[in-house]
N, C-alpha and C. Protein backbone atom coordinates (compact mmCIF):
# COMPACT_ATOMS: atom_id res chain seq x y z
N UNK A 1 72.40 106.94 90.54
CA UNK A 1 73.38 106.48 89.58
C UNK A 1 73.30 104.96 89.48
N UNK A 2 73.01 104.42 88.02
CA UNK A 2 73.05 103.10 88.09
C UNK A 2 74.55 102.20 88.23
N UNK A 3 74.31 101.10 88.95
CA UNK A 3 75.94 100.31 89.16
C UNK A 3 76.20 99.76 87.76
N UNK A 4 77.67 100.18 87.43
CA UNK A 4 78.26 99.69 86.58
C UNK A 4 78.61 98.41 86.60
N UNK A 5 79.10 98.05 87.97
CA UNK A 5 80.07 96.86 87.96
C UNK A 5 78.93 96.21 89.23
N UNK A 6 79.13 94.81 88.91
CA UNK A 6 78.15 93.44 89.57
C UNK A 6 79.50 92.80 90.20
N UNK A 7 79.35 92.60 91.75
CA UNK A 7 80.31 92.18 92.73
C UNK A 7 79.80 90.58 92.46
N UNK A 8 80.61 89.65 92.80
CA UNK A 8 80.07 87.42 92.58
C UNK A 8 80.04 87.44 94.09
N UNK A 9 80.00 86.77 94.56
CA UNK A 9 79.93 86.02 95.93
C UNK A 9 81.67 85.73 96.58
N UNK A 10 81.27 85.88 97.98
CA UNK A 10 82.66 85.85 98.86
C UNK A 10 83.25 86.69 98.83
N UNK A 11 84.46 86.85 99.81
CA UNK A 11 85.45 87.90 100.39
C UNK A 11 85.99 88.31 99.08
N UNK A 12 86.23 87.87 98.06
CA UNK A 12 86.87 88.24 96.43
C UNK A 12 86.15 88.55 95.64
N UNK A 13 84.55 88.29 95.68
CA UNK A 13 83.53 88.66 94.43
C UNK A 13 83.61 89.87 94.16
N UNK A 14 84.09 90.93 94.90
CA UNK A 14 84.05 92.82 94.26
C UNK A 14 85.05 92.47 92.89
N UNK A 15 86.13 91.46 93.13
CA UNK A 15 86.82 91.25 91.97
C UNK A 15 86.38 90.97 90.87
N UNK A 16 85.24 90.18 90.43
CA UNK A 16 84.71 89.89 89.64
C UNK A 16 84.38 90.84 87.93
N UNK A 17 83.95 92.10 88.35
CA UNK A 17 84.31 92.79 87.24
C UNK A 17 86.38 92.89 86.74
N UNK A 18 86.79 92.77 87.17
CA UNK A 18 88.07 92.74 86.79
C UNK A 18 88.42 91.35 86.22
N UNK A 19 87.72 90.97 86.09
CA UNK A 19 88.35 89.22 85.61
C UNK A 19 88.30 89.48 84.00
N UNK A 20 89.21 88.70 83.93
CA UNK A 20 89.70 89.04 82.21
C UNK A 20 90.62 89.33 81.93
N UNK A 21 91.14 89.56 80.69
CA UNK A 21 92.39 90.60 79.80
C UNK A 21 91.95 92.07 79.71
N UNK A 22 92.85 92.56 80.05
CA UNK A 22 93.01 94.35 79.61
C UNK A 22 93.81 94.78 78.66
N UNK A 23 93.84 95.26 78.41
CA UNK A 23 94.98 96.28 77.43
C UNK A 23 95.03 98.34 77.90
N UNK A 24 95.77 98.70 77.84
CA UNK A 24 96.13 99.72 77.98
C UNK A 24 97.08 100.85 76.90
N UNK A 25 96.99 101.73 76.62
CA UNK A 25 98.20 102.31 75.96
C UNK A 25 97.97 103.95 76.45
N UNK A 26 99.40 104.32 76.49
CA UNK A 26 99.43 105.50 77.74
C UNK A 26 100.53 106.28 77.41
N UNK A 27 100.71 107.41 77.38
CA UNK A 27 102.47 108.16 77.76
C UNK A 27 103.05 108.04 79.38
N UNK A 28 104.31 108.26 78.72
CA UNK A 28 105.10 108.05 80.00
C UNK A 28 105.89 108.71 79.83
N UNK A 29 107.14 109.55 81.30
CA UNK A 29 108.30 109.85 81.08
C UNK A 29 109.35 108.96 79.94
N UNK A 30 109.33 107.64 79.83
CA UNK A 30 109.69 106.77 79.09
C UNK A 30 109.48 106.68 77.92
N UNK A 31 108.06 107.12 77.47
CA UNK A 31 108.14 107.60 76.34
C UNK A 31 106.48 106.80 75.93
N UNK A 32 106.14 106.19 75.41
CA UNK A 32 104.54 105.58 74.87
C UNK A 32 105.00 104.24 75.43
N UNK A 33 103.83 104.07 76.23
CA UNK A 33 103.75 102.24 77.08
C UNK A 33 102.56 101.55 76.42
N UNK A 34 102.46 100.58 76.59
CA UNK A 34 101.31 99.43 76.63
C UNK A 34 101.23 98.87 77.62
N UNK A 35 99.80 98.60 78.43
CA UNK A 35 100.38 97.82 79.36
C UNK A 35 99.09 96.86 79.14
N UNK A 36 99.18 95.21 79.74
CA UNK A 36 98.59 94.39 79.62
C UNK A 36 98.25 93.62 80.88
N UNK A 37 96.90 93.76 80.99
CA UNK A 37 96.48 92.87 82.70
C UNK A 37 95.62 91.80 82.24
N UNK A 38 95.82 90.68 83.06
CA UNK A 38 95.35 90.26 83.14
C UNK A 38 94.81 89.44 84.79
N UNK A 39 93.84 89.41 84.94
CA UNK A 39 92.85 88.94 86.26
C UNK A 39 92.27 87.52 86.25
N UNK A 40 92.87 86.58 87.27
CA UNK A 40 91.89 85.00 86.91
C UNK A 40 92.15 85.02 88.41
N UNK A 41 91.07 83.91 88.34
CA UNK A 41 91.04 83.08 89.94
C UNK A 41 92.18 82.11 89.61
N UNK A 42 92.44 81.76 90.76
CA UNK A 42 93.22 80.68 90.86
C UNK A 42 93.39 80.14 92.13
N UNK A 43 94.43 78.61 92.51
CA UNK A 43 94.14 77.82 93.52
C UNK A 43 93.06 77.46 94.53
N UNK A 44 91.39 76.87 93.47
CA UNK A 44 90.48 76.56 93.76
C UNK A 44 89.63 77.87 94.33
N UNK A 45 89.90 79.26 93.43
CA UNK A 45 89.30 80.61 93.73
C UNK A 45 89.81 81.32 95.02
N UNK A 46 90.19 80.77 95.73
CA UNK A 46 91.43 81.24 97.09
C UNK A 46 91.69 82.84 96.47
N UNK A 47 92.30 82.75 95.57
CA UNK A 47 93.14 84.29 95.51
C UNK A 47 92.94 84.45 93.95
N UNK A 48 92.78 86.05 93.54
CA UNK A 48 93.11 86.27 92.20
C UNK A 48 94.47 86.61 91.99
N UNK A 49 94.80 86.19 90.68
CA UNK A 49 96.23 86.40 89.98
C UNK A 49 96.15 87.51 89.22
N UNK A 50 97.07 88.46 89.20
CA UNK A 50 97.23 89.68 88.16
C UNK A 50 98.61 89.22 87.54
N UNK A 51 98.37 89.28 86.33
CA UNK A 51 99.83 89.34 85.27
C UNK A 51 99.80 90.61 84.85
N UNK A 52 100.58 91.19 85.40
CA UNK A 52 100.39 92.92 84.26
C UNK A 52 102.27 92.48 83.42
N UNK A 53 102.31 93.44 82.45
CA UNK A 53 103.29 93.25 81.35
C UNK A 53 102.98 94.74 80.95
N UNK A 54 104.15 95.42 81.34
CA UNK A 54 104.47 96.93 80.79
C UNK A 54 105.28 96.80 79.30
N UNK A 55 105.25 97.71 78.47
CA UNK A 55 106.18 97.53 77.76
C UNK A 55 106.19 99.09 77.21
N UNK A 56 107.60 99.63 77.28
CA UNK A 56 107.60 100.69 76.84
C UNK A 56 108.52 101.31 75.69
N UNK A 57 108.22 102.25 74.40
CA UNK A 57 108.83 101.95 73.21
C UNK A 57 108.07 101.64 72.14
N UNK A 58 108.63 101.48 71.28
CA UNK A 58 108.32 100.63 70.29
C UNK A 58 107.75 99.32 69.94
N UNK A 59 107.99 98.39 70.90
CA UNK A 59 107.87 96.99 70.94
C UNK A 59 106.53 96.68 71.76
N UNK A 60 105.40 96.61 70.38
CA UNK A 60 104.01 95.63 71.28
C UNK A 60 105.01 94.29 72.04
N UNK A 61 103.39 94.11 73.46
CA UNK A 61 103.47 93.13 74.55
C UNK A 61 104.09 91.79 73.85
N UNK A 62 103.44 91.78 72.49
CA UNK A 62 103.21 90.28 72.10
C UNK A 62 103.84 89.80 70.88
N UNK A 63 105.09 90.46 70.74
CA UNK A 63 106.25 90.39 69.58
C UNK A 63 107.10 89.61 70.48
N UNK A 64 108.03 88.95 69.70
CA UNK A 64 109.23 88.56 69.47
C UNK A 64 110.57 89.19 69.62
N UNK A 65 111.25 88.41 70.86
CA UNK A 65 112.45 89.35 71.67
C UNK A 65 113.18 90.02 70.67
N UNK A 66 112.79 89.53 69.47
CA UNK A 66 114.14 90.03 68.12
C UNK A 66 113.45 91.55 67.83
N UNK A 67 112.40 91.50 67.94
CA UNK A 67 111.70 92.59 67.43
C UNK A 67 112.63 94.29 68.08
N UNK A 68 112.58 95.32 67.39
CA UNK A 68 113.10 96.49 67.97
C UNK A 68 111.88 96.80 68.96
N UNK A 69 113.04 97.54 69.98
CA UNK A 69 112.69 98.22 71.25
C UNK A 69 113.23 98.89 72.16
N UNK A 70 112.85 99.77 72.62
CA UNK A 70 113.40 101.10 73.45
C UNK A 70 113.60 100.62 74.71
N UNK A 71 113.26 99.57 75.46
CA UNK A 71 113.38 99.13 76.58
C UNK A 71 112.39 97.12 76.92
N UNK A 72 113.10 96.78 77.64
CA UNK A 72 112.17 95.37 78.23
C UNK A 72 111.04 95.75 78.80
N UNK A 73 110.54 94.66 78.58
CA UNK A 73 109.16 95.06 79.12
C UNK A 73 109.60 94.79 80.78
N UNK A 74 108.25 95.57 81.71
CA UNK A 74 108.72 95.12 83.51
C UNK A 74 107.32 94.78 83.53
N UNK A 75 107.18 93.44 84.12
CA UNK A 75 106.19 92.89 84.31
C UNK A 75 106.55 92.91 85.99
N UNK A 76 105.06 92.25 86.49
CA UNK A 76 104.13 92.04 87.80
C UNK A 76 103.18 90.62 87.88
N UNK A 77 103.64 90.22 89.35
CA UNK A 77 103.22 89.29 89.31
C UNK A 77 102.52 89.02 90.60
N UNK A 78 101.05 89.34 90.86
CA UNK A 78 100.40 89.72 92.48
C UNK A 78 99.64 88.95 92.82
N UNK A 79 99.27 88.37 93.90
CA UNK A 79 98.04 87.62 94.57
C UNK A 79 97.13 88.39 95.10
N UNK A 80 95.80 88.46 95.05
CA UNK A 80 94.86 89.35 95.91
C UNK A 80 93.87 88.33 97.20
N UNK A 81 94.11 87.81 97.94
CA UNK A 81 93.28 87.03 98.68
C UNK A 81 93.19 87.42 100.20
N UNK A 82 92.44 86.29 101.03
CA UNK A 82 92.32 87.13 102.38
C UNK A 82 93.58 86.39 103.16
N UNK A 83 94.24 87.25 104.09
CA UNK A 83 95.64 86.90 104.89
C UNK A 83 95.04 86.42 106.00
N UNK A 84 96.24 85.96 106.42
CA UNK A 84 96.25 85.41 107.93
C UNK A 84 95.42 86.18 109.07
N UNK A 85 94.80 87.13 109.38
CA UNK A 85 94.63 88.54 109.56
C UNK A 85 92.84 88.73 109.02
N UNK A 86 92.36 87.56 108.18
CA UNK A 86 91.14 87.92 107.76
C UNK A 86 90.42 89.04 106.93
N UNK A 87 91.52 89.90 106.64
CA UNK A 87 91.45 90.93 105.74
C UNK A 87 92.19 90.77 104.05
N UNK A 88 91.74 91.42 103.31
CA UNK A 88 91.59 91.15 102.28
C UNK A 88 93.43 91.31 101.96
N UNK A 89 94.01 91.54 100.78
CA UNK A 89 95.40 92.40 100.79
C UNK A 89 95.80 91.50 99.57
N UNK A 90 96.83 92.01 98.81
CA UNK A 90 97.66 91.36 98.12
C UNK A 90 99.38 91.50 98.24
N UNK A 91 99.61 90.54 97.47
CA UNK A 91 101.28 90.29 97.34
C UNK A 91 101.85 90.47 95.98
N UNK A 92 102.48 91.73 95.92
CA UNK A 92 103.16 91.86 94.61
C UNK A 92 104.52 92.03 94.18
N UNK A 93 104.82 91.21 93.02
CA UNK A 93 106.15 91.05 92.73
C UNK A 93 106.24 91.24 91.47
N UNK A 94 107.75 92.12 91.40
CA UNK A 94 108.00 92.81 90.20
C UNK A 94 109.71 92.21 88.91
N UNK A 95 109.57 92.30 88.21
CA UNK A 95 110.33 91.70 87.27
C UNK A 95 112.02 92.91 87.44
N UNK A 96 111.83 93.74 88.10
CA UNK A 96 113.05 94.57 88.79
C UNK A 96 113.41 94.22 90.14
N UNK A 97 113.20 93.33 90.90
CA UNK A 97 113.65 92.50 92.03
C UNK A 97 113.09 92.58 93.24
N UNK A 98 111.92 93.75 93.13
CA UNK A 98 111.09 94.25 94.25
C UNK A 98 110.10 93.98 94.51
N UNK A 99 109.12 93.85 95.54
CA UNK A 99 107.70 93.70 95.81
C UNK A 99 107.45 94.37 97.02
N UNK A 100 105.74 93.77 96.93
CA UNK A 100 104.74 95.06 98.48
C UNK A 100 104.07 94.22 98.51
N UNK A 101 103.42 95.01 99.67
CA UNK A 101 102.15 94.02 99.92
C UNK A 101 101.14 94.80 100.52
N UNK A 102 99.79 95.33 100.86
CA UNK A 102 98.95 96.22 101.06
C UNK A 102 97.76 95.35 101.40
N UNK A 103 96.73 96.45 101.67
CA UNK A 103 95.29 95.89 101.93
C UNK A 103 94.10 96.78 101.22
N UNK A 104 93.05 95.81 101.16
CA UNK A 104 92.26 96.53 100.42
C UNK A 104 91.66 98.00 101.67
N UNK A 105 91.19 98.87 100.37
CA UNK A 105 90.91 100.11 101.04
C UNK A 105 90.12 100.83 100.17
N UNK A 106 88.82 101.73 101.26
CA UNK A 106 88.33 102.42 100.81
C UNK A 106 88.08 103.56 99.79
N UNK A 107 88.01 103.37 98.83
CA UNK A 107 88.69 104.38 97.44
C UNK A 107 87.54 105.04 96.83
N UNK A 108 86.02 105.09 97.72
CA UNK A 108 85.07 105.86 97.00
C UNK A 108 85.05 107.18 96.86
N UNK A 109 86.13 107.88 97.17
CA UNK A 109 86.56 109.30 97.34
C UNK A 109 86.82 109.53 95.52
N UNK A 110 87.10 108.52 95.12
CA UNK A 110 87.00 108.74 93.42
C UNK A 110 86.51 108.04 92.84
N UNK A 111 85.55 107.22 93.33
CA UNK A 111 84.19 106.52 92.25
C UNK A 111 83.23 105.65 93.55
N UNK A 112 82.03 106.09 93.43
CA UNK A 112 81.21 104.95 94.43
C UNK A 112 81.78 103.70 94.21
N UNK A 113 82.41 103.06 93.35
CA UNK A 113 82.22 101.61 93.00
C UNK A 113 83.91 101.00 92.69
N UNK A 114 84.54 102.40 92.99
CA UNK A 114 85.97 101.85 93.34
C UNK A 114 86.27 100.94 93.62
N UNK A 115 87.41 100.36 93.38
CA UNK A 115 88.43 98.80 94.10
C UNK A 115 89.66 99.63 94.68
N UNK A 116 89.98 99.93 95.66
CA UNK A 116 91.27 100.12 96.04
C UNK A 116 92.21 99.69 96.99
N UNK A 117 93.19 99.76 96.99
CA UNK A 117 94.45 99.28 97.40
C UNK A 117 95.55 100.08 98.27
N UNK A 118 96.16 99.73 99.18
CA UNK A 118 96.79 100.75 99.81
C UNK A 118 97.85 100.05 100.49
N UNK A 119 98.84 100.72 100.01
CA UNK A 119 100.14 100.04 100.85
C UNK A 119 101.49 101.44 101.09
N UNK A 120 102.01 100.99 102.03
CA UNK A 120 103.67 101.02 102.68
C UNK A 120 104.68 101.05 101.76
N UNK A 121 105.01 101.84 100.87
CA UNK A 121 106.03 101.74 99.78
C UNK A 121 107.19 102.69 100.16
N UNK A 122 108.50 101.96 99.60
CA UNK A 122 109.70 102.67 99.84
C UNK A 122 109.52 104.13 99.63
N UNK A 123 109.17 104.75 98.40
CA UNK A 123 108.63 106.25 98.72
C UNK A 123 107.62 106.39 99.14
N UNK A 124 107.13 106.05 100.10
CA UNK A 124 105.60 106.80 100.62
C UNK A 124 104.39 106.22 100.88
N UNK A 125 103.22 106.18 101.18
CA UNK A 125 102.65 105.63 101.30
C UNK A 125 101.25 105.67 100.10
N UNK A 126 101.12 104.37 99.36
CA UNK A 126 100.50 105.14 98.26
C UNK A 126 99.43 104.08 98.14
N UNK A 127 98.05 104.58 97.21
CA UNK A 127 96.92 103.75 97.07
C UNK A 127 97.14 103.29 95.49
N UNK A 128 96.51 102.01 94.86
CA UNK A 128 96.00 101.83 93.48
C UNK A 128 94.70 101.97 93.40
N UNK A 129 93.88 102.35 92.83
CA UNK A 129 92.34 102.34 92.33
C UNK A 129 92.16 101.48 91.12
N UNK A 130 91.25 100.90 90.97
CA UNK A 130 90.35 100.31 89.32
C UNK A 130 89.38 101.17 89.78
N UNK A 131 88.81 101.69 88.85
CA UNK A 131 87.24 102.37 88.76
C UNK A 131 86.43 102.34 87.20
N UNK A 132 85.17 102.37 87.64
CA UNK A 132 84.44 101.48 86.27
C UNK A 132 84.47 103.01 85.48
N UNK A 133 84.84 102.16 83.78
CA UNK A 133 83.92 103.60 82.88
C UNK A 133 82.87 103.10 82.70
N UNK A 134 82.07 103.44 81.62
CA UNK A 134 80.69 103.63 81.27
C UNK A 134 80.91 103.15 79.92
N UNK A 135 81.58 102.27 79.37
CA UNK A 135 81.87 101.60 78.11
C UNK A 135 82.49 100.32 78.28
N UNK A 136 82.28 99.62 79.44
CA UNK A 136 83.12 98.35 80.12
C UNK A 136 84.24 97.58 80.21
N UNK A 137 84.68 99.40 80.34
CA UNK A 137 86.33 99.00 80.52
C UNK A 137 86.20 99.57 82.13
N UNK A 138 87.87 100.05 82.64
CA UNK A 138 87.87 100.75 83.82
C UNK A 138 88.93 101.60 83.48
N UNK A 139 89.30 102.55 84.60
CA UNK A 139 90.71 103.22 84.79
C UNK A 139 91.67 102.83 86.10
N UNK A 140 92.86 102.97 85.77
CA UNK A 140 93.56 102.16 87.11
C UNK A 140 94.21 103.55 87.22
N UNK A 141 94.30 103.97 88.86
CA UNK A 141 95.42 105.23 89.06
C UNK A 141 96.41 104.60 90.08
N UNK A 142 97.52 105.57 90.17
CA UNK A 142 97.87 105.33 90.72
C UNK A 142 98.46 106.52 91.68
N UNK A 143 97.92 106.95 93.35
CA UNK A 143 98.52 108.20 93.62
C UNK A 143 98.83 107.72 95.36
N UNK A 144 100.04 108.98 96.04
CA UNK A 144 100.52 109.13 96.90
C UNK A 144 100.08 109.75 97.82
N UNK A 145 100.11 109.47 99.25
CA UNK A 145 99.48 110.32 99.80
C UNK A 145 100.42 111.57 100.57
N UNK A 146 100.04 112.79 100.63
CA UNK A 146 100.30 113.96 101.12
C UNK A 146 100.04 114.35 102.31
N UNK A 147 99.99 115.62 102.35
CA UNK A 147 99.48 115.76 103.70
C UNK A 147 98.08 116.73 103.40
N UNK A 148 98.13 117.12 102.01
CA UNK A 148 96.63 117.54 101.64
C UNK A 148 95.65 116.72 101.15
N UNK A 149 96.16 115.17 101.04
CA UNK A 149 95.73 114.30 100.38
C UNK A 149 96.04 113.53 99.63
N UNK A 150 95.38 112.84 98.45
CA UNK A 150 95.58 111.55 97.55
C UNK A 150 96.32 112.64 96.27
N UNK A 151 97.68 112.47 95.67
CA UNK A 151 98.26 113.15 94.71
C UNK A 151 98.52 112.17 93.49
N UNK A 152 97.38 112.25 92.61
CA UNK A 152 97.93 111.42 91.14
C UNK A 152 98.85 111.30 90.36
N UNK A 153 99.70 110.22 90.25
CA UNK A 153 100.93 110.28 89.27
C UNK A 153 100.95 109.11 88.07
N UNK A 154 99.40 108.57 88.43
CA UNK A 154 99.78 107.49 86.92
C UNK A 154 98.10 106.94 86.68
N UNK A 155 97.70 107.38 85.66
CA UNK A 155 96.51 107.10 85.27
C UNK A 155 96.40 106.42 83.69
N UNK A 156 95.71 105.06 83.94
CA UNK A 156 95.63 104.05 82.22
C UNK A 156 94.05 104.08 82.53
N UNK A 157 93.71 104.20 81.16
CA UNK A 157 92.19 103.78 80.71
C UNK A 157 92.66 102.41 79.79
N UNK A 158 92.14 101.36 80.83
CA UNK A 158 91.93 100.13 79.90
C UNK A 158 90.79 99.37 79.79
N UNK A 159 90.58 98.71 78.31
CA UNK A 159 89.54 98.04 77.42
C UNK A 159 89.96 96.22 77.67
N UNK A 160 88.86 95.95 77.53
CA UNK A 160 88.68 94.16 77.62
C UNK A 160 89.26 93.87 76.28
N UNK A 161 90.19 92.93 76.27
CA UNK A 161 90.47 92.55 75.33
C UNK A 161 89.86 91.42 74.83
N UNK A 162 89.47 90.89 73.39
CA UNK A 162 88.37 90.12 73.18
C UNK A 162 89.34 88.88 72.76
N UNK A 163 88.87 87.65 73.56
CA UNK A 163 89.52 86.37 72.70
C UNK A 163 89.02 86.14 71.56
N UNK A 164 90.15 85.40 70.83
CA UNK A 164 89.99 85.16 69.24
C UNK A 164 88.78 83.84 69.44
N UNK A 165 87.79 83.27 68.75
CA UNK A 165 87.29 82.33 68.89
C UNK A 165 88.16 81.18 68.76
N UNK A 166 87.94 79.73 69.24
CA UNK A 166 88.78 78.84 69.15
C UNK A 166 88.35 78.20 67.39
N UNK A 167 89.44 77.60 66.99
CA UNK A 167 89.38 77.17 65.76
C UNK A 167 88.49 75.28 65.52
N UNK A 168 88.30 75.42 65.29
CA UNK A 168 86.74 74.18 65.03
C UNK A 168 87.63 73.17 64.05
């Protein structure tokens, strides 16, 4: 099987295919979401930044608070770098008053070329995955673990979103 995704250099380069804007659009108990990631280095490449921005309803990410909508958007706001500890992990914080924090983890049980994540959460103990498609986007899941195993409860297929060229 040929590799989809090209890892950069250092403890963070597997990140490297994830760098960029995403877009997403998905059902939910809530009703039709969008969701929007975005991935950069930051503080001299130290750690990557994720901005994700849910929005669910009616109301695209990138309207105007006046605009109609079924609900606010809940955004995320995470660091991925290596801890005190020498292991990889991130820190995430949420626009509903909560956060986690986890370590990276073995996730080739659903793609050789997986990124995954695994943390200690008030319900349970649960993993995130990115895994590459074959059109250069990825899918992000999100599942719990059991006692038969990894149980899926939230799966987005998201696309690179393309910047507008700058104006000359």
């Amino acid at each position: 099987m040929a590799k989809l995704w090209k890892s950069g250099r250092g403890k963070l380069g597997f990140m490297l295919p994830l760098l960029g804007s995403w877009s997403a659009e998905a059902k939910s108990e809530m009703g039709p979401l969008r969701c929007a990631r975005t991935f950069e280095r930051v503080l001299n490449g130290s750690y990557v930044r994720l901005d994700a921005r849910w929005t669910f309803g009616t109301k695209p990410p990138d309207c105007s608070d006046d605009a109609p909508k079924k609900s606010g958007p809940y955004q995320e706001l995470a660091l991925i770098g290596v801890g005190a500890d020498g292991k990889v992990g991130f820190w995430s914080f949420t626009s509903d008053g909560k956060n986690s924090q986890g370590t990276l983890a073995d996730a080739t049980d659903v793609h050789p070329e997986a990124i995954g994540f695994e943390a200690q959460m008030p319900a349970g103990y649960a993993r995130m995955v990115y895994r590459p498609d074959t059109e250069g986007g990825f899918f992000w899941v999100v599942e719990s673990k059991t006692q038969k195993g990894w149980r899926r409860f939230t799966e987005h297929h998201y696309r690179r979103v393309e910047e507008a060229p700058a104006a000359s």
